[in-house]
PDB file of N, CA and C in Angstrom:
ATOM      1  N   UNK A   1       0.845  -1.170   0.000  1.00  0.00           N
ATOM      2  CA  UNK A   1       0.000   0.000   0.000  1.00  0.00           C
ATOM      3  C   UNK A   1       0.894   1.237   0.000  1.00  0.00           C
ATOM      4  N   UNK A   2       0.688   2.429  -0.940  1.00  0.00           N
ATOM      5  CA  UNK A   2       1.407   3.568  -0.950  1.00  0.00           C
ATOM      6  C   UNK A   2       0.796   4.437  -0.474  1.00  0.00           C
ATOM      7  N   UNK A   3       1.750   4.785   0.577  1.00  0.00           N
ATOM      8  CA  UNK A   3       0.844   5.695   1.384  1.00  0.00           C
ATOM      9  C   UNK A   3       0.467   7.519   1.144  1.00  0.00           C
ATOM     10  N   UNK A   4      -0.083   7.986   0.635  1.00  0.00           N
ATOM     11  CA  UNK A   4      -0.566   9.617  -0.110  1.00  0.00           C
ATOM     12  C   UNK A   4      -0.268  10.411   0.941  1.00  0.00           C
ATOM     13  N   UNK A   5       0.571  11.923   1.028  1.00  0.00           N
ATOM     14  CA  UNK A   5       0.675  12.325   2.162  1.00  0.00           C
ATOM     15  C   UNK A   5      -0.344  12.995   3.122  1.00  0.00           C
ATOM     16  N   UNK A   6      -1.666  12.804   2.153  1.00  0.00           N
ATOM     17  CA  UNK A   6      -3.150  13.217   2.651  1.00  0.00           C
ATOM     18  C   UNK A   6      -3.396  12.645   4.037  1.00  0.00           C
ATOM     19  N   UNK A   7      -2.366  10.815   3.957  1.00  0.00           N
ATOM     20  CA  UNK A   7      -3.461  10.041   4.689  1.00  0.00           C
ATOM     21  C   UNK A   7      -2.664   9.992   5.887  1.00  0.00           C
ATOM     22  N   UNK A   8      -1.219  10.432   5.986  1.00  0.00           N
ATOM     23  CA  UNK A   8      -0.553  10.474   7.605  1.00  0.00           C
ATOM     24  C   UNK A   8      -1.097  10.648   8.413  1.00  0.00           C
ATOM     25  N   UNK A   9      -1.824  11.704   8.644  1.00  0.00           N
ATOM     26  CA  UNK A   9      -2.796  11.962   9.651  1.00  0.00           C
ATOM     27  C   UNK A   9      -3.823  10.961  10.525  1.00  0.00           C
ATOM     28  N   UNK A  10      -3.791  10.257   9.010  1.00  0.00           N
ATOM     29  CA  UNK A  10      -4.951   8.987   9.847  1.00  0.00           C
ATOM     30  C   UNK A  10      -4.647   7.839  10.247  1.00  0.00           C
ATOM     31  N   UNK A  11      -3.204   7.610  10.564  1.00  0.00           N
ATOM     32  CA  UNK A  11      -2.041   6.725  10.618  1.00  0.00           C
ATOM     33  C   UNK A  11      -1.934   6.353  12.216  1.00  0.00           C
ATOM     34  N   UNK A  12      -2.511   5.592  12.911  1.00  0.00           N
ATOM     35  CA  UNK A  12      -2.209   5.306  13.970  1.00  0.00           C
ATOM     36  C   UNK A  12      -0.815   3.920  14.391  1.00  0.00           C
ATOM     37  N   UNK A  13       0.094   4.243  14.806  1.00  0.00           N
ATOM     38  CA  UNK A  13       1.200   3.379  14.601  1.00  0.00           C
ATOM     39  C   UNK A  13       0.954   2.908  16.452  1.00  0.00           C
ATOM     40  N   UNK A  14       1.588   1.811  16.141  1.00  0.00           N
ATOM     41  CA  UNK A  14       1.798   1.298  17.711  1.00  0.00           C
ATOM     42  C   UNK A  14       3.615   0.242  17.812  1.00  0.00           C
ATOM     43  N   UNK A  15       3.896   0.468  19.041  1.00  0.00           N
ATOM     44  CA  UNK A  15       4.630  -0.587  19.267  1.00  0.00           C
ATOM     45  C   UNK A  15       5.112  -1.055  20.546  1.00  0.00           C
ATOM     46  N   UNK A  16       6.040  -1.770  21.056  1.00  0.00           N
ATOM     47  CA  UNK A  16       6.270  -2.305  22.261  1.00  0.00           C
ATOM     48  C   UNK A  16       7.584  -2.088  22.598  1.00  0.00           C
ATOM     49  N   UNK A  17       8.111  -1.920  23.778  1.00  0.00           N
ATOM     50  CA  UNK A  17       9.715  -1.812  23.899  1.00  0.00           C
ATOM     51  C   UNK A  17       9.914  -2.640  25.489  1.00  0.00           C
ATOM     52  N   UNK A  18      10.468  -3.687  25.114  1.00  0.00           N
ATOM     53  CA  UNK A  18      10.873  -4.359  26.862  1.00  0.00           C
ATOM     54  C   UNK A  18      12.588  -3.677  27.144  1.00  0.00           C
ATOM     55  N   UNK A  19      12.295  -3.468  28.316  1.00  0.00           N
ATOM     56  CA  UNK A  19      13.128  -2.817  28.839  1.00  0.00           C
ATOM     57  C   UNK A  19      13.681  -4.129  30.233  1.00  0.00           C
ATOM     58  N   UNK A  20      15.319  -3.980  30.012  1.00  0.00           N
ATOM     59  CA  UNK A  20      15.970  -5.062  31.400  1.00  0.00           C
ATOM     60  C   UNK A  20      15.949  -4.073  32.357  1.00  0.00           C
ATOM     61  N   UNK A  21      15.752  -4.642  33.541  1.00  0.00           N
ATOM     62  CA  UNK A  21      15.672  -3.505  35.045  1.00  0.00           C
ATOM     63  C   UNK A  21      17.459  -3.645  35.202  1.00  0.00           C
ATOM     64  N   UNK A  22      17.977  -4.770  34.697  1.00  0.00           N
ATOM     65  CA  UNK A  22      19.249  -5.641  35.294  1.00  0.00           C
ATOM     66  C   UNK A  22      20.670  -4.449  34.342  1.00  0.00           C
ATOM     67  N   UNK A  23      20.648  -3.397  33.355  1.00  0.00           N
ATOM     68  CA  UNK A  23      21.464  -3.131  32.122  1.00  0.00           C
ATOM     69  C   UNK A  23      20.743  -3.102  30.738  1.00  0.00           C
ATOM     70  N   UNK A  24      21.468  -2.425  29.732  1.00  0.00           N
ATOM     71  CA  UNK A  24      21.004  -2.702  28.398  1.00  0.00           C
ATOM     72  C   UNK A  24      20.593  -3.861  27.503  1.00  0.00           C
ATOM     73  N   UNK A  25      19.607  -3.508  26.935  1.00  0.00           N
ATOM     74  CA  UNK A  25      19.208  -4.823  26.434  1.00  0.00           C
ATOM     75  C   UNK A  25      20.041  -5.995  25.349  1.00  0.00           C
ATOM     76  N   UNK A  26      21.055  -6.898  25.901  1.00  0.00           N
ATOM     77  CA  UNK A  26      21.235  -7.645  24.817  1.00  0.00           C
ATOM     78  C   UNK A  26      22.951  -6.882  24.431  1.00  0.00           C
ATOM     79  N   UNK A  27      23.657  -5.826  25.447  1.00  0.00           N
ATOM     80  CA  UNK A  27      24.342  -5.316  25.276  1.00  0.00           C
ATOM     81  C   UNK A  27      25.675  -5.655  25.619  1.00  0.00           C
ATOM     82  N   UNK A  28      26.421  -6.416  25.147  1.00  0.00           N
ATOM     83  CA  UNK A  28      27.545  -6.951  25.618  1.00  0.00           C
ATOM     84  C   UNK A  28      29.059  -6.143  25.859  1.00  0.00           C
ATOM     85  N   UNK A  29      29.342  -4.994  24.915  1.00  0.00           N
ATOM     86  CA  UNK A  29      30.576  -4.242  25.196  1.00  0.00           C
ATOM     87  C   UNK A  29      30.013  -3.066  24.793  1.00  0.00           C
ATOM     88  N   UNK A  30      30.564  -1.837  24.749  1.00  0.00           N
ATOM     89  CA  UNK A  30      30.406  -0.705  25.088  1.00  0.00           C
ATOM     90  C   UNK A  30      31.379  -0.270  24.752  1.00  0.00           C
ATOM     91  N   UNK A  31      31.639   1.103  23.774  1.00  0.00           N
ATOM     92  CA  UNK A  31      33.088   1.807  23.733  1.00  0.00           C
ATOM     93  C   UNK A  31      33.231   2.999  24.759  1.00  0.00           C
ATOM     94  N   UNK A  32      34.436   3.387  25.343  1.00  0.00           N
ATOM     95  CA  UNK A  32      34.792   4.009  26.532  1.00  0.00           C
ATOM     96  C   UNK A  32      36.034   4.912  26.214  1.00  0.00           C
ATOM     97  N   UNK A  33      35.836   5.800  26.716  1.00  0.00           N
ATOM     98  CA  UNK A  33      37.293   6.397  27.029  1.00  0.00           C
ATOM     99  C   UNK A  33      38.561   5.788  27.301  1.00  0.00           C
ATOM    100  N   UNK A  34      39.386   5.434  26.785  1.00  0.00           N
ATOM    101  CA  UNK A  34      40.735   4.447  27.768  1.00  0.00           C
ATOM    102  C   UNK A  34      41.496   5.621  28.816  1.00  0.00           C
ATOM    103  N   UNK A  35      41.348   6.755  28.685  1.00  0.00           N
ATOM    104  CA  UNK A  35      41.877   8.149  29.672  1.00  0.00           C
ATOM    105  C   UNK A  35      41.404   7.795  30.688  1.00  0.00           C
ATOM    106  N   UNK A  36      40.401   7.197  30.978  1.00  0.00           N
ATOM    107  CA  UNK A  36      39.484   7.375  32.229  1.00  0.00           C
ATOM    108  C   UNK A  36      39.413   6.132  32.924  1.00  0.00           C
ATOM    109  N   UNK A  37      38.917   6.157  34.197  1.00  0.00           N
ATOM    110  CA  UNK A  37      38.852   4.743  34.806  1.00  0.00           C
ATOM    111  C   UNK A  37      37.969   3.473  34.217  1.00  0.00           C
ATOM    112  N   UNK A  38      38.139   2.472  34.542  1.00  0.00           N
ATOM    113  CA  UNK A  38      37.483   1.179  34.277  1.00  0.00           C
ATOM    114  C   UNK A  38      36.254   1.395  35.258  1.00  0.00           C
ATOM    115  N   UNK A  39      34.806   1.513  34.657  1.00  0.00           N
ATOM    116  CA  UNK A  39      33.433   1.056  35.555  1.00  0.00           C
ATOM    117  C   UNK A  39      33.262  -0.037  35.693  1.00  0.00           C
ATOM    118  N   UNK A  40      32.875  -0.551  36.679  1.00  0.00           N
ATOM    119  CA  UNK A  40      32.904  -1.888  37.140  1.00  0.00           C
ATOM    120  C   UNK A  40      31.026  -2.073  37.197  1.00  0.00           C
ATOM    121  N   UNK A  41      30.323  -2.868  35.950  1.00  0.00           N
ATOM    122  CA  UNK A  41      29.137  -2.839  36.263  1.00  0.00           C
ATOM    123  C   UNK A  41      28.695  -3.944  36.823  1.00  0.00           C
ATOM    124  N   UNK A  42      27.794  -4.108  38.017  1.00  0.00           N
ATOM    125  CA  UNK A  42      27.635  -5.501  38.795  1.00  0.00           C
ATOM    126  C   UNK A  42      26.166  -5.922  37.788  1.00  0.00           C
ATOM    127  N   UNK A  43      25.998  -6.989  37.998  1.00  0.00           N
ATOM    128  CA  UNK A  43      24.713  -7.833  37.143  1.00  0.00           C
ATOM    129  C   UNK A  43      24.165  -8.793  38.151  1.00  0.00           C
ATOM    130  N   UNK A  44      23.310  -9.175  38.195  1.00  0.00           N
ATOM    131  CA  UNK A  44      22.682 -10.307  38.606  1.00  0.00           C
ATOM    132  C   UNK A  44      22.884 -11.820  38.239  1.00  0.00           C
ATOM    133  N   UNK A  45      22.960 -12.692  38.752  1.00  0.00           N
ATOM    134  CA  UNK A  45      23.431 -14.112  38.082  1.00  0.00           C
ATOM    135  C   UNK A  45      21.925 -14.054  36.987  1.00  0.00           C
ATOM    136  N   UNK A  46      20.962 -14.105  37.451  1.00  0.00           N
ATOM    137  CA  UNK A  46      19.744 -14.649  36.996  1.00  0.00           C
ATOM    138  C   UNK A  46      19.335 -13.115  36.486  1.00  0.00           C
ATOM    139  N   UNK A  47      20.008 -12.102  35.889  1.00  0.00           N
ATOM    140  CA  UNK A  47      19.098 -11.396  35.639  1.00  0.00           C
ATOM    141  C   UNK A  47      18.366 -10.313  36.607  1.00  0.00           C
ATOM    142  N   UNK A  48      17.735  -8.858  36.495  1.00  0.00           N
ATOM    143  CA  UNK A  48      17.350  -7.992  36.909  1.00  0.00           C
ATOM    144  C   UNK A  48      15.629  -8.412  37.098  1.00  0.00           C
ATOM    145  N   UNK A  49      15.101  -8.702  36.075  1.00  0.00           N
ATOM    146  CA  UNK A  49      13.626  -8.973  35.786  1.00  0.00           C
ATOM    147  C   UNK A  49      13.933  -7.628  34.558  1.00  0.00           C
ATOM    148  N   UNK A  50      12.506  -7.753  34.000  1.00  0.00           N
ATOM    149  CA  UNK A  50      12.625  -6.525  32.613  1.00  0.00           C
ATOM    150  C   UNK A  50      11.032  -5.997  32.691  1.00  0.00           C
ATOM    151  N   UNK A  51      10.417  -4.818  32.031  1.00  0.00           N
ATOM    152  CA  UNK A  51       9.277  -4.113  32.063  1.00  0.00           C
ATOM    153  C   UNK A  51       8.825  -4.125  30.615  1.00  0.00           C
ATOM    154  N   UNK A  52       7.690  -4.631  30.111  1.00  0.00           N
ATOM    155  CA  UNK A  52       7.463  -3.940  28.841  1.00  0.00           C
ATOM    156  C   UNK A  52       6.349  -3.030  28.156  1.00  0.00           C
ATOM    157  N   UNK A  53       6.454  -2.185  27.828  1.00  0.00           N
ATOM    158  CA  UNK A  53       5.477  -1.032  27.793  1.00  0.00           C
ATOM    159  C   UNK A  53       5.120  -0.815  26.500  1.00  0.00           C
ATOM    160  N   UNK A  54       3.500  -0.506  26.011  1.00  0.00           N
ATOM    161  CA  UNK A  54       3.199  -0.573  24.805  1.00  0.00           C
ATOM    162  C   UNK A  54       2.643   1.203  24.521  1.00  0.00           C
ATOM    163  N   UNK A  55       2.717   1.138  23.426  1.00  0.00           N
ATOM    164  CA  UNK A  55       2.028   2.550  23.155  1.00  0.00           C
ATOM    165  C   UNK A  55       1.422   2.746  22.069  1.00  0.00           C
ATOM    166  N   UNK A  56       0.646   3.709  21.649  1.00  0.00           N
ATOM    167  CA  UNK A  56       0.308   4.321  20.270  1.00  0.00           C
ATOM    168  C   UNK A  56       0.270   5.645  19.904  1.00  0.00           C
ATOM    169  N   UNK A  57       0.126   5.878  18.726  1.00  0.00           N
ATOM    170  CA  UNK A  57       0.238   7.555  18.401  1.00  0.00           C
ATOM    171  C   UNK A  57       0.126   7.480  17.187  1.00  0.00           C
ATOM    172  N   UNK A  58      -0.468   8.842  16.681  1.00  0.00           N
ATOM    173  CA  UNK A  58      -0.545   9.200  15.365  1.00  0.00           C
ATOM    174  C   UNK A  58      -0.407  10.766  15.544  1.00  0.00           C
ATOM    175  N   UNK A  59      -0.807  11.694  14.263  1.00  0.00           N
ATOM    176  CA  UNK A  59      -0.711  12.626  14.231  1.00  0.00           C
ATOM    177  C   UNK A  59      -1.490  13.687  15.571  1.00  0.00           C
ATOM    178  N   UNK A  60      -2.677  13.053  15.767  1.00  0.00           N
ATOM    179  CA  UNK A  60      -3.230  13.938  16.919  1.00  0.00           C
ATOM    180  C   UNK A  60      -2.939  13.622  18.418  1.00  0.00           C
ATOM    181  N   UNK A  61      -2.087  12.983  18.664  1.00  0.00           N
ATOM    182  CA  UNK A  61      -1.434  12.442  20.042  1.00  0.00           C
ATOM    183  C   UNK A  61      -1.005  11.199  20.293  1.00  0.00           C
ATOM    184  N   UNK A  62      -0.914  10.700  21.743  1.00  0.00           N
ATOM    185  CA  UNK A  62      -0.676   9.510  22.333  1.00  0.00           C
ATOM    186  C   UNK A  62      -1.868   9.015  22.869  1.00  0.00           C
ATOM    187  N   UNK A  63      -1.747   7.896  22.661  1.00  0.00           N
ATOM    188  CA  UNK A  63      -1.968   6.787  23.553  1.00  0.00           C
ATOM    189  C   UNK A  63      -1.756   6.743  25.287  1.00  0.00           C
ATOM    190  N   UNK A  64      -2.731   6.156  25.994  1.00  0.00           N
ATOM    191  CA  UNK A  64      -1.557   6.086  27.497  1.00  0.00           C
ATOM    192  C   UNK A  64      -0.946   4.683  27.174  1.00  0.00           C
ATOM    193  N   UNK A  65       0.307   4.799  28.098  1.00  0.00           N
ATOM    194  CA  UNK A  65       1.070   3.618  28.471  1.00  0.00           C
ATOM    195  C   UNK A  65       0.267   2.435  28.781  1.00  0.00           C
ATOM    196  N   UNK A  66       0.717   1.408  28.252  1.00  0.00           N
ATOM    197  CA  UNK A  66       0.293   0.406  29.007  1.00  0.00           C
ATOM    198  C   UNK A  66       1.796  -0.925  29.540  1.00  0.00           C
ATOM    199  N   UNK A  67       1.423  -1.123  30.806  1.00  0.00           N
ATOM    200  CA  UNK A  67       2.614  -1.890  31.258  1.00  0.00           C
ATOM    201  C   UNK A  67       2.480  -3.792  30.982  1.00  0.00           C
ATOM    202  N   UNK A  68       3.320  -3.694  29.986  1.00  0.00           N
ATOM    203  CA  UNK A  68       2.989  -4.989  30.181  1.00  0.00           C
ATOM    204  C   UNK A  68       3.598  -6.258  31.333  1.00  0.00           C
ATOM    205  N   UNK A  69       2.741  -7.534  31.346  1.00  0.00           N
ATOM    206  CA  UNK A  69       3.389  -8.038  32.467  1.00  0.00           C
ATOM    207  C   UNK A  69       3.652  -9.415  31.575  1.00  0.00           C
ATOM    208  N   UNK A  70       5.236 -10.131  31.786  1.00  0.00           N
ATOM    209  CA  UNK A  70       5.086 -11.300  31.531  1.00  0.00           C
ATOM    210  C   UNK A  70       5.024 -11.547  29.918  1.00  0.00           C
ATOM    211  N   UNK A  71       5.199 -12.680  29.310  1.00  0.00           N
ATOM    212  CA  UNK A  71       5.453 -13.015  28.002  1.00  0.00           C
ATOM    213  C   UNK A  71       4.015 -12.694  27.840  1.00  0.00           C
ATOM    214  N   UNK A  72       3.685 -12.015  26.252  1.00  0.00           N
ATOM    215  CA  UNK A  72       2.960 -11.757  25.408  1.00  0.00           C
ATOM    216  C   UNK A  72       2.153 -12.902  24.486  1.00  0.00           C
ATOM    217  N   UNK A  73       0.816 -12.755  24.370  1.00  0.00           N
ATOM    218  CA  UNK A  73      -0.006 -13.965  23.748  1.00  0.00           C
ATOM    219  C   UNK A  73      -0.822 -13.062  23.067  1.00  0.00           C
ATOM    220  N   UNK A  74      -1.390 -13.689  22.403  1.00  0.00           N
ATOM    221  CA  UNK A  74      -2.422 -12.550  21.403  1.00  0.00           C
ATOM    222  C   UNK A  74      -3.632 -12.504  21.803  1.00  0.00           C
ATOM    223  N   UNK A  75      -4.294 -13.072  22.920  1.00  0.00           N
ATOM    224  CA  UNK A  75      -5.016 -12.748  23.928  1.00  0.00           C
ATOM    225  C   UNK A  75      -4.751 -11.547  24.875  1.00  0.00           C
ATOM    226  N   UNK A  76      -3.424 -11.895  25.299  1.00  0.00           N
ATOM    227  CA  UNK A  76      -3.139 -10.346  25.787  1.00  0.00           C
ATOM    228  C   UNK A  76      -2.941  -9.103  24.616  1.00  0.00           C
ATOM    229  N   UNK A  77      -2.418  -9.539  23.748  1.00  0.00           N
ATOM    230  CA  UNK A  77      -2.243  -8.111  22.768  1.00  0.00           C
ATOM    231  C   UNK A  77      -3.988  -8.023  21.863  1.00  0.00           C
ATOM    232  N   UNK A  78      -4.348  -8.822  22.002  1.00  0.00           N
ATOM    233  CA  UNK A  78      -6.103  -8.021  21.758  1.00  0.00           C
ATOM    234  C   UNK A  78      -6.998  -7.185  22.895  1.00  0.00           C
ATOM    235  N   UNK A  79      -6.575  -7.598  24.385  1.00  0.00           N
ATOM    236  CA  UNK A  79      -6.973  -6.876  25.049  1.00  0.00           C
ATOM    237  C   UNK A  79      -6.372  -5.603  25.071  1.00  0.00           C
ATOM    238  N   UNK A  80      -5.089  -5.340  25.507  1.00  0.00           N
ATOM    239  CA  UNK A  80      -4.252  -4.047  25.168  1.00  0.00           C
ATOM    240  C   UNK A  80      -4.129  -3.293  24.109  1.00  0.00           C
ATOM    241  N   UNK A  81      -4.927  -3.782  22.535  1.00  0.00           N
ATOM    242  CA  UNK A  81      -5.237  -3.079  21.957  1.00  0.00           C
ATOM    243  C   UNK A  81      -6.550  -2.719  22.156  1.00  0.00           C
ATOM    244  N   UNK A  82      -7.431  -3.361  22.702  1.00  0.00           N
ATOM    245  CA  UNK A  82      -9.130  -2.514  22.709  1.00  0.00           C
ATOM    246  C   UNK A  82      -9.218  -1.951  23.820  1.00  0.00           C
ATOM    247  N   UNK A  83      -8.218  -1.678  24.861  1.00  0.00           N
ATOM    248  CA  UNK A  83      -8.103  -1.213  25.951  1.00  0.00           C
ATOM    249  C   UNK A  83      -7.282   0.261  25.916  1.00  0.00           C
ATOM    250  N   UNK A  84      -6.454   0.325  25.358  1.00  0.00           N
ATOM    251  CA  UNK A  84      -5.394   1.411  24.728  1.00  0.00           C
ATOM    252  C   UNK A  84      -5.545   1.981  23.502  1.00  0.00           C
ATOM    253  N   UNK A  85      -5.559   0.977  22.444  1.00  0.00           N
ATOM    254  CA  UNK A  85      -5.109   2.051  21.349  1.00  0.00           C
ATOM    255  C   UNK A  85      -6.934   2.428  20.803  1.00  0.00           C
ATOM    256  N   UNK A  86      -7.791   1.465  20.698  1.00  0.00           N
ATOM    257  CA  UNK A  86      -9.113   1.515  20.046  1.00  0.00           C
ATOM    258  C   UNK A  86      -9.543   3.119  20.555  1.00  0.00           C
ATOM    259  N   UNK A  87      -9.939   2.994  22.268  1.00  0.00           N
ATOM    260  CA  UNK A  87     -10.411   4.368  22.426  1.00  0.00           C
ATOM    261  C   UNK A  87      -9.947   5.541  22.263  1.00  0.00           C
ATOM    262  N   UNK A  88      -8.247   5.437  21.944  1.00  0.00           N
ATOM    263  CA  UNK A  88      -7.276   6.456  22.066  1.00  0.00           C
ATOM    264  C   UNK A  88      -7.640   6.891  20.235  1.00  0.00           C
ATOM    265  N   UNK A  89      -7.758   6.076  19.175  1.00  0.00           N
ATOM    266  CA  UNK A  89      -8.547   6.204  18.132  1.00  0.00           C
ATOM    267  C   UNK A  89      -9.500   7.173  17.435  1.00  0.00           C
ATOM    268  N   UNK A  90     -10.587   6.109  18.630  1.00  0.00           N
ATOM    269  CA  UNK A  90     -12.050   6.583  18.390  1.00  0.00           C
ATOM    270  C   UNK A  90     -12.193   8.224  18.659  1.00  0.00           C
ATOM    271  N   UNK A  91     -11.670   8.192  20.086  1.00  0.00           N
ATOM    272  CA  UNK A  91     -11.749   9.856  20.223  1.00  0.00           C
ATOM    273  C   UNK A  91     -11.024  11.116  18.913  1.00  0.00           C
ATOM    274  N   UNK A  92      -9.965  10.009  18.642  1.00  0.00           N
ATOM    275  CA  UNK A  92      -8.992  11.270  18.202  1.00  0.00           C
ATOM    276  C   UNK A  92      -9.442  11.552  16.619  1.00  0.00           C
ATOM    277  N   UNK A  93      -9.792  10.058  15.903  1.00  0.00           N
ATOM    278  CA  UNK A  93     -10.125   9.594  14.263  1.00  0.00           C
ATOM    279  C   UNK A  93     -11.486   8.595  14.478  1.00  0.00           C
ATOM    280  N   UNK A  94     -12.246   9.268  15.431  1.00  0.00           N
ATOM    281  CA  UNK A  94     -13.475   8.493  15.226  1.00  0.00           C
ATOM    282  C   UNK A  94     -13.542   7.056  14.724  1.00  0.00           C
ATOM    283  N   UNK A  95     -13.772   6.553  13.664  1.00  0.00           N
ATOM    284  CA  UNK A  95     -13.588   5.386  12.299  1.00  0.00           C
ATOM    285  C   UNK A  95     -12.885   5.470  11.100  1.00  0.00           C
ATOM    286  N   UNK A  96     -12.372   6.417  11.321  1.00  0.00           N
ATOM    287  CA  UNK A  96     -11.866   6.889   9.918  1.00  0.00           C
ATOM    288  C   UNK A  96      -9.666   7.016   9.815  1.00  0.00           C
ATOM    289  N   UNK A  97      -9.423   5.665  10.385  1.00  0.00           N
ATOM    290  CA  UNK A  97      -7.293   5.736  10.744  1.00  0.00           C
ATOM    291  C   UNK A  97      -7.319   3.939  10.075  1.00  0.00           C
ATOM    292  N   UNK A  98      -6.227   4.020   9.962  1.00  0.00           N
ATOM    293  CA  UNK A  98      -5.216   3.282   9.322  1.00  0.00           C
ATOM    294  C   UNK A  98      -4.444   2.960  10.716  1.00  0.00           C
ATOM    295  N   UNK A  99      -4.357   1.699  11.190  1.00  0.00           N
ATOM    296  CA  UNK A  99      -3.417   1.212  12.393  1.00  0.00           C
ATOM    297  C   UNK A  99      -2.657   0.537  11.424  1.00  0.00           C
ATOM    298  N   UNK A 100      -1.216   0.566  11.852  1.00  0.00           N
ATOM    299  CA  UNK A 100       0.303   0.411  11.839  1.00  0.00           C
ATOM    300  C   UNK A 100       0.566  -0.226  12.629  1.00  0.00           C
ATOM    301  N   UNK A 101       0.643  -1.400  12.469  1.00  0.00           N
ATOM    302  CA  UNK A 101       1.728  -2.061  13.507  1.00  0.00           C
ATOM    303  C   UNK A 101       2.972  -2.718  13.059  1.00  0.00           C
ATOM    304  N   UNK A 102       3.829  -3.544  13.906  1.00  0.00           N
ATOM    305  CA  UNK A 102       4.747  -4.064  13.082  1.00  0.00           C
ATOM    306  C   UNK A 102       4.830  -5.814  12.943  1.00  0.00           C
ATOM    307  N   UNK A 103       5.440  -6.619  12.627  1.00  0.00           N
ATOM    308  CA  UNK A 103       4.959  -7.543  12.102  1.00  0.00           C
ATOM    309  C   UNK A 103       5.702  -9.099  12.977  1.00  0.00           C
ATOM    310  N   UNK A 104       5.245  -8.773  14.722  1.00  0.00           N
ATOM    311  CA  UNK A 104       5.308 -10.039  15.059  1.00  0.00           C
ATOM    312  C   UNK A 104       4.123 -11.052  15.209  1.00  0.00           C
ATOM    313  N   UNK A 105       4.911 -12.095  15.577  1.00  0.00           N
ATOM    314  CA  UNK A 105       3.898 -12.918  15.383  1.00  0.00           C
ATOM    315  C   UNK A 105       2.679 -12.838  16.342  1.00  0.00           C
ATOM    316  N   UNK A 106       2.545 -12.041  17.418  1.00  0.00           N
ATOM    317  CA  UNK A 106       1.323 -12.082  17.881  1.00  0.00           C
ATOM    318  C   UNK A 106       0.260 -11.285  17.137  1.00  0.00           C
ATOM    319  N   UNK A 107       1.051 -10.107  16.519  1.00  0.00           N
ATOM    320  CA  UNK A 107       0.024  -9.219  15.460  1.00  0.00           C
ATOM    321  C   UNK A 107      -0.290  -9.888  14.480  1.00  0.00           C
ATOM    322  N   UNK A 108      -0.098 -11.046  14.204  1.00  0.00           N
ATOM    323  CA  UNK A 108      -0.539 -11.681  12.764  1.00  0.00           C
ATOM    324  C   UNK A 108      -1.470 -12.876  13.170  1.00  0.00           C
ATOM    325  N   UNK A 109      -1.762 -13.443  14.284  1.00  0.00           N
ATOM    326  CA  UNK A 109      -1.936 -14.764  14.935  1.00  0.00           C
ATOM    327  C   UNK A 109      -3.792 -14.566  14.240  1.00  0.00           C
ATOM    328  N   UNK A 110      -4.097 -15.738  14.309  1.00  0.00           N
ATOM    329  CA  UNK A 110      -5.838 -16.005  13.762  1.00  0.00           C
ATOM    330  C   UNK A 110      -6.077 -15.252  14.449  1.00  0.00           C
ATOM    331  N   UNK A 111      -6.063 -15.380  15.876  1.00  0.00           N
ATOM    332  CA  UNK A 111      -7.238 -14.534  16.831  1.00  0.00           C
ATOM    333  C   UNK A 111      -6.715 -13.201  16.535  1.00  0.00           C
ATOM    334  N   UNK A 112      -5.839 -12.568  16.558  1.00  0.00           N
ATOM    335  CA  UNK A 112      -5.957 -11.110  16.742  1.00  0.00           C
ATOM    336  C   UNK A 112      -6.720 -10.696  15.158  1.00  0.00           C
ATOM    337  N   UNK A 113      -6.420 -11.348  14.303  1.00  0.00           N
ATOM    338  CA  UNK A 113      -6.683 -10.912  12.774  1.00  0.00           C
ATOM    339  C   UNK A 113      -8.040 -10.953  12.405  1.00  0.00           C
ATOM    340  N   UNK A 114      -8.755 -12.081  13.201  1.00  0.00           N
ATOM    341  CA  UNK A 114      -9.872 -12.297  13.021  1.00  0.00           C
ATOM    342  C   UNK A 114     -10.860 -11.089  14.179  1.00  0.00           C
ATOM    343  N   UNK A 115      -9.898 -11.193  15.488  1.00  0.00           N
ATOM    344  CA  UNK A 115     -10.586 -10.067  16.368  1.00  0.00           C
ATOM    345  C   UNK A 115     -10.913  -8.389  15.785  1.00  0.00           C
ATOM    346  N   UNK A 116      -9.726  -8.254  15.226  1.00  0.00           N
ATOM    347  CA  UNK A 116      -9.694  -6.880  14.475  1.00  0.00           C
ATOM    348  C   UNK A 116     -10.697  -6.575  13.272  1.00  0.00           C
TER     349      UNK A 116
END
């Protein structure tokens, strides 16, 4: 689909970002000053635990946060979308937006595709 620059506006995008409580995500070295001292960062054997937070937005605002808890199912991501992004929508583009999302597998699963 090519998108006309008429229709940005009606573009509601969403996405998710998990965050480690423990350090960066997935981040193994880091470039540093060699002038300066060595930081010594402590870690957890098992890990910090991590947070993951969803959102949406388009041209006329945000979405609120939503926190997610725990691995993701498309039971949970159909509720957190008719809970978050639908009314955040309706108010802003009534019936009339284009949702954006991106393309894991819970956004593609029967139930959410068929829920939507």
């Amino acid at each position: 689909m090519i998108i006309q620059p008429d229709m940005w506006p009606q573009i509601v995008f969403s996405d998710e970002k998990n965050f480690n409580l423990d350090g960066p995500d997935g981040l193994r070295h880091c470039w540093r000053d060699i002038r300066r001292p060595t930081r010594q960062t402590v870690r957890r054997q098992n890990g910090g635990g991590s947070v993951m937070i969803w959102g949406s937005f388009s041209a006329a605002g945000k979405s609120k946060l939503a926190v997610l808890q725990g691995r993701q199912a498309s039971e949970h991501y159909v509720y957190t979308v008719s809970e978050y992004m639908l009314p955040f929508a309706h108010l802003h583009h009534a019936l009339d937006y284009i949702y954006q999302q991106d393309n894991a597998s819970i956004h593609r699963s029967k139930l959410t595709t068929v829920t939507g």
